[in-house]
Protein backbone atom coordinates (compact mmCIF):
# COMPACT_ATOMS: atom_id res chain seq x y z
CA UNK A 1 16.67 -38.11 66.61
CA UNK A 2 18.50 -35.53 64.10
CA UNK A 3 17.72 -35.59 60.28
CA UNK A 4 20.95 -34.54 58.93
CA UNK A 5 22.21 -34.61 55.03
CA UNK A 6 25.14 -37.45 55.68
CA UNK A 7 28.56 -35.61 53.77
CA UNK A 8 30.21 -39.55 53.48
CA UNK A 9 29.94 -42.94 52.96
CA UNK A 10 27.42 -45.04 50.99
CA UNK A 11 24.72 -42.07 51.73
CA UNK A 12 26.30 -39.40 49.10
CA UNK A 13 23.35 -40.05 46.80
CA UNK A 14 21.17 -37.40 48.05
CA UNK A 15 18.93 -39.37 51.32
CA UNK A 16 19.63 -38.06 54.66
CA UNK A 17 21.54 -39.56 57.35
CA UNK A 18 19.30 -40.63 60.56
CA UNK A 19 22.30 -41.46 62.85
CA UNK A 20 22.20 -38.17 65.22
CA UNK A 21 25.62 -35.92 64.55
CA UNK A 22 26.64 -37.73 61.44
CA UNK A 23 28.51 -34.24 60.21
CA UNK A 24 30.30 -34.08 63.12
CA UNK A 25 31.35 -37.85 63.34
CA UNK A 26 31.95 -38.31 59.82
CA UNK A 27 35.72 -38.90 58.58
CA UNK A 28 37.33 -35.61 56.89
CA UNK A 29 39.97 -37.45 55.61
CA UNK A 30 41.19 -35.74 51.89
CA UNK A 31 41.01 -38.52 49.30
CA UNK A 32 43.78 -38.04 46.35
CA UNK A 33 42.72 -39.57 43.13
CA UNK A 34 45.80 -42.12 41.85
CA UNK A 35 47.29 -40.82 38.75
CA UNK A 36 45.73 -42.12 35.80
CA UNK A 37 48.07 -41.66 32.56
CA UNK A 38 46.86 -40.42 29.09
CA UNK A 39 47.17 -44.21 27.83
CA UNK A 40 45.04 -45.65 30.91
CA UNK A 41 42.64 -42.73 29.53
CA UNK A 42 42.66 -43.53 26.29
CA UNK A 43 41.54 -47.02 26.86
CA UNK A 44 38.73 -46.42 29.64
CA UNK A 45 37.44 -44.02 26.69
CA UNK A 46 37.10 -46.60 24.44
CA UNK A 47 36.12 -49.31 26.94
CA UNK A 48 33.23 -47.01 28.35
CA UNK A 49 32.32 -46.00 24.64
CA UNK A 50 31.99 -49.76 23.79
CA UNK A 51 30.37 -50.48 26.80
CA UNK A 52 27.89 -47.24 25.89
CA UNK A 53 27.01 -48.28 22.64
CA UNK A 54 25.94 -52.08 24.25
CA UNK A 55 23.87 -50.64 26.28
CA UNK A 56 22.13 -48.33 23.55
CA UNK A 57 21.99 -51.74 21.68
CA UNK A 58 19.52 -52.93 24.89
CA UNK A 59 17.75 -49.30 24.80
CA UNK A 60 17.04 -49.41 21.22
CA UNK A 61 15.66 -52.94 21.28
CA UNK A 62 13.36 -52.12 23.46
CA UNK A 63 14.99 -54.07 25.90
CA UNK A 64 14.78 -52.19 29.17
CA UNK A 65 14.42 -54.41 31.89
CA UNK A 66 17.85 -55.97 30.67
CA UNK A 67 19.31 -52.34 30.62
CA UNK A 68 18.62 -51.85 34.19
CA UNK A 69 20.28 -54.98 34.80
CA UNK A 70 23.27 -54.30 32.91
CA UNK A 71 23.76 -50.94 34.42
CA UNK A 72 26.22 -50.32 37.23
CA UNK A 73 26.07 -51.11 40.83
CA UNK A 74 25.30 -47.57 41.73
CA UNK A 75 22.40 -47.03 38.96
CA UNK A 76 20.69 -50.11 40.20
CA UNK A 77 21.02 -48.43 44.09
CA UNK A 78 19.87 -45.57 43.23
CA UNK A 79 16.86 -46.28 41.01
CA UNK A 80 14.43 -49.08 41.62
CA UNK A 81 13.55 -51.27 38.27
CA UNK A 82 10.00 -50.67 38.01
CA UNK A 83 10.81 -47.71 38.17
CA UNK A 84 14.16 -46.84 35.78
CA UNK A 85 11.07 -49.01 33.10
CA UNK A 86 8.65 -47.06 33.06
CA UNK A 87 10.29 -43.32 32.87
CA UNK A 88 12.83 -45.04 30.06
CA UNK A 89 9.69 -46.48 28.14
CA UNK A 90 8.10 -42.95 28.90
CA UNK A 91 10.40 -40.87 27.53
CA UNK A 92 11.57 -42.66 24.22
CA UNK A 93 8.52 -43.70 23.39
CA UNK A 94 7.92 -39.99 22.04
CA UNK A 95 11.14 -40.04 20.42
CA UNK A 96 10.15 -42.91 17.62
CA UNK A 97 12.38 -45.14 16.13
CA UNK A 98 16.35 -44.40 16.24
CA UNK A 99 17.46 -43.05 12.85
CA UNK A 100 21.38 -42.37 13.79
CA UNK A 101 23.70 -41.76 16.90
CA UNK A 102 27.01 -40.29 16.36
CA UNK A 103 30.07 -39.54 19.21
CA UNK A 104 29.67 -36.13 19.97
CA UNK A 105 32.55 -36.52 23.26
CA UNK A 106 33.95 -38.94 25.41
CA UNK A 107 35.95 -37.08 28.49
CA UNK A 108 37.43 -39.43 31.56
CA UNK A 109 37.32 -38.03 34.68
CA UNK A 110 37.67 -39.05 38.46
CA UNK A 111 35.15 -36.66 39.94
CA UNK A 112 31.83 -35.82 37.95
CA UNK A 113 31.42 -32.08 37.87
CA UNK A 114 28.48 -31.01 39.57
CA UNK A 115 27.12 -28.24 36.82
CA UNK A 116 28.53 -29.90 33.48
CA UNK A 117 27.04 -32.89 32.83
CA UNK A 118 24.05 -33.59 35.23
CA UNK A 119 21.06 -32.32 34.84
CA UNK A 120 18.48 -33.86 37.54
CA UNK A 121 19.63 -34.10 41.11
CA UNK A 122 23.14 -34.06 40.68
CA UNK A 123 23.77 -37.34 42.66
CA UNK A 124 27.00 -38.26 40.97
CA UNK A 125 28.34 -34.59 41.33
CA UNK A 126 31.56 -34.65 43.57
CA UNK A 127 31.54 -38.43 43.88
CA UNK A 128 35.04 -39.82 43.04
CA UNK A 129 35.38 -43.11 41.14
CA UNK A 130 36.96 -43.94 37.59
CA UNK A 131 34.31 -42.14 34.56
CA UNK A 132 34.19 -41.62 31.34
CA UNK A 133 30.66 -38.91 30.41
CA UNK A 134 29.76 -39.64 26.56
CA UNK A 135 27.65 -37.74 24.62
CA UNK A 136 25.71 -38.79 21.22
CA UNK A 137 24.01 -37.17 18.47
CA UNK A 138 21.23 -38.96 18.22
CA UNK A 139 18.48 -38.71 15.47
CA UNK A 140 15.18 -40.46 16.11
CA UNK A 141 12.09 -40.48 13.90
CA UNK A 142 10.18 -37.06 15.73
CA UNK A 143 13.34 -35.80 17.30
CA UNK A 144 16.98 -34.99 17.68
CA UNK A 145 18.76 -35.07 20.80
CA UNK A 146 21.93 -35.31 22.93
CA UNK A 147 22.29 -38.24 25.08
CA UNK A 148 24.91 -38.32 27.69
CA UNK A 149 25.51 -40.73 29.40
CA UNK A 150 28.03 -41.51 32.34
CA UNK A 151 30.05 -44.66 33.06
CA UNK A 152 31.83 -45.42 35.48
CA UNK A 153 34.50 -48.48 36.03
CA UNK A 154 31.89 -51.07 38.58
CA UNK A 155 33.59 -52.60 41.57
CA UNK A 156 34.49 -55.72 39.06
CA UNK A 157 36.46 -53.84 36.74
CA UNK A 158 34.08 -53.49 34.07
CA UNK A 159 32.19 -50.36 32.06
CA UNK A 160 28.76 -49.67 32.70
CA UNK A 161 26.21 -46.85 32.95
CA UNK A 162 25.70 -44.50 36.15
CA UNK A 163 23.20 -42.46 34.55
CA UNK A 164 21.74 -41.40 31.38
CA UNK A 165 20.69 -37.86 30.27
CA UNK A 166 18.14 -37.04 27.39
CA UNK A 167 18.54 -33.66 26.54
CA UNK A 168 16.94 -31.71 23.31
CA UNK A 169 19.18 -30.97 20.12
CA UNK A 170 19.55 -27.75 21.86
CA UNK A 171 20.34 -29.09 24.97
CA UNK A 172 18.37 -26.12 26.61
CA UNK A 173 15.28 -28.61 27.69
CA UNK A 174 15.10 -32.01 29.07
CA UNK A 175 12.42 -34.28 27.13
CA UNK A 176 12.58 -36.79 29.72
CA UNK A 177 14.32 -39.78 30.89
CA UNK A 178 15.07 -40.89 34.48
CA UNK A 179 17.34 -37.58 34.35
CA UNK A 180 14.40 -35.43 33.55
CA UNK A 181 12.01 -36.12 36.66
């Protein structure tokens, strides 16, 4: 059997394909993003950013098995629980207590860019869907950071995260989250 890296369907998350010939059975088919107006933008910015700051609200409180659970389809696919707990718990635990978070950016898109915004492995990058990436200035008790995070519009219409990024203030080294290894 061939080990192949699938280009297409529910596999785009970075696993392999184990069907032999996937490439050369898989549909090439071009998909055109609808047109999404600057008003329909508008609003999925400030849904997402609403949606964003909820979920920080789960974060925060320590909360994180009910932040795995409120995150989208695709974040839940992609990272197991037990998992998304621990490197969360990990990787704020150093940060101490939050001290402020201000909007920094909030950009819709229908294709994440694969060398903007991601940091780890990219899975999103190229993937087309409804987004909106936000990023926060966020000041906790030992540090200050950026935290991006991307959301994308979930099968049932509503907001909620992809994927979250924890990046130093200088955004030049990851400190760690799910993102960061």
């Amino acid at each position: 059997m061939n080990v192949r890296p699938c280009v297409y369907g529910s596999v785009a998350l970075g696993m392999t394909c184990l069907v032999a010939g996937c490439e050369e059975t898989a549909p090439r088919a071009r998909q055109v993003a609808p047109s999404v107006s600057a008003d329909q933008q508008a609003a999925a910015q400030q849904a997402a950013e609403s949606a964003a700051l909820a979920w920080f609200g789960l974060l925060d409180a320590g909360e994180y098995k009910e932040s795995w659970g409120a995150a989208s389809t695709l974040f839940r696919d992609h990272l197991a629980q037990s998992r998304w707990e621990v490197k969360v718990a990990t990787a704020r635990g150093h940060l101490g207590e939050l001290v402020s978070r201000k909007l920094q950016l909030a950009v819709f898109a229908q294709t994440i860019p694969d060398y903007e915004y991601t940091s780890e492995g990219r899975w999103l990058a190229g993937r087309k869907g409804e987004y909106v990436i936000v990023k926060f200035s966020t000041s906790y008790r030992y540090f200050h950071v950026i935290e991006t995070l991307i959301l994308i519009k979930d099968s049932d219409g509503v907001w909620r995260v992809a994927d979250y990024y924890i990046a130093s203030g200088d955004e030049t080294s990851c400190i760690g989250s799910r993102i960061c290894g």
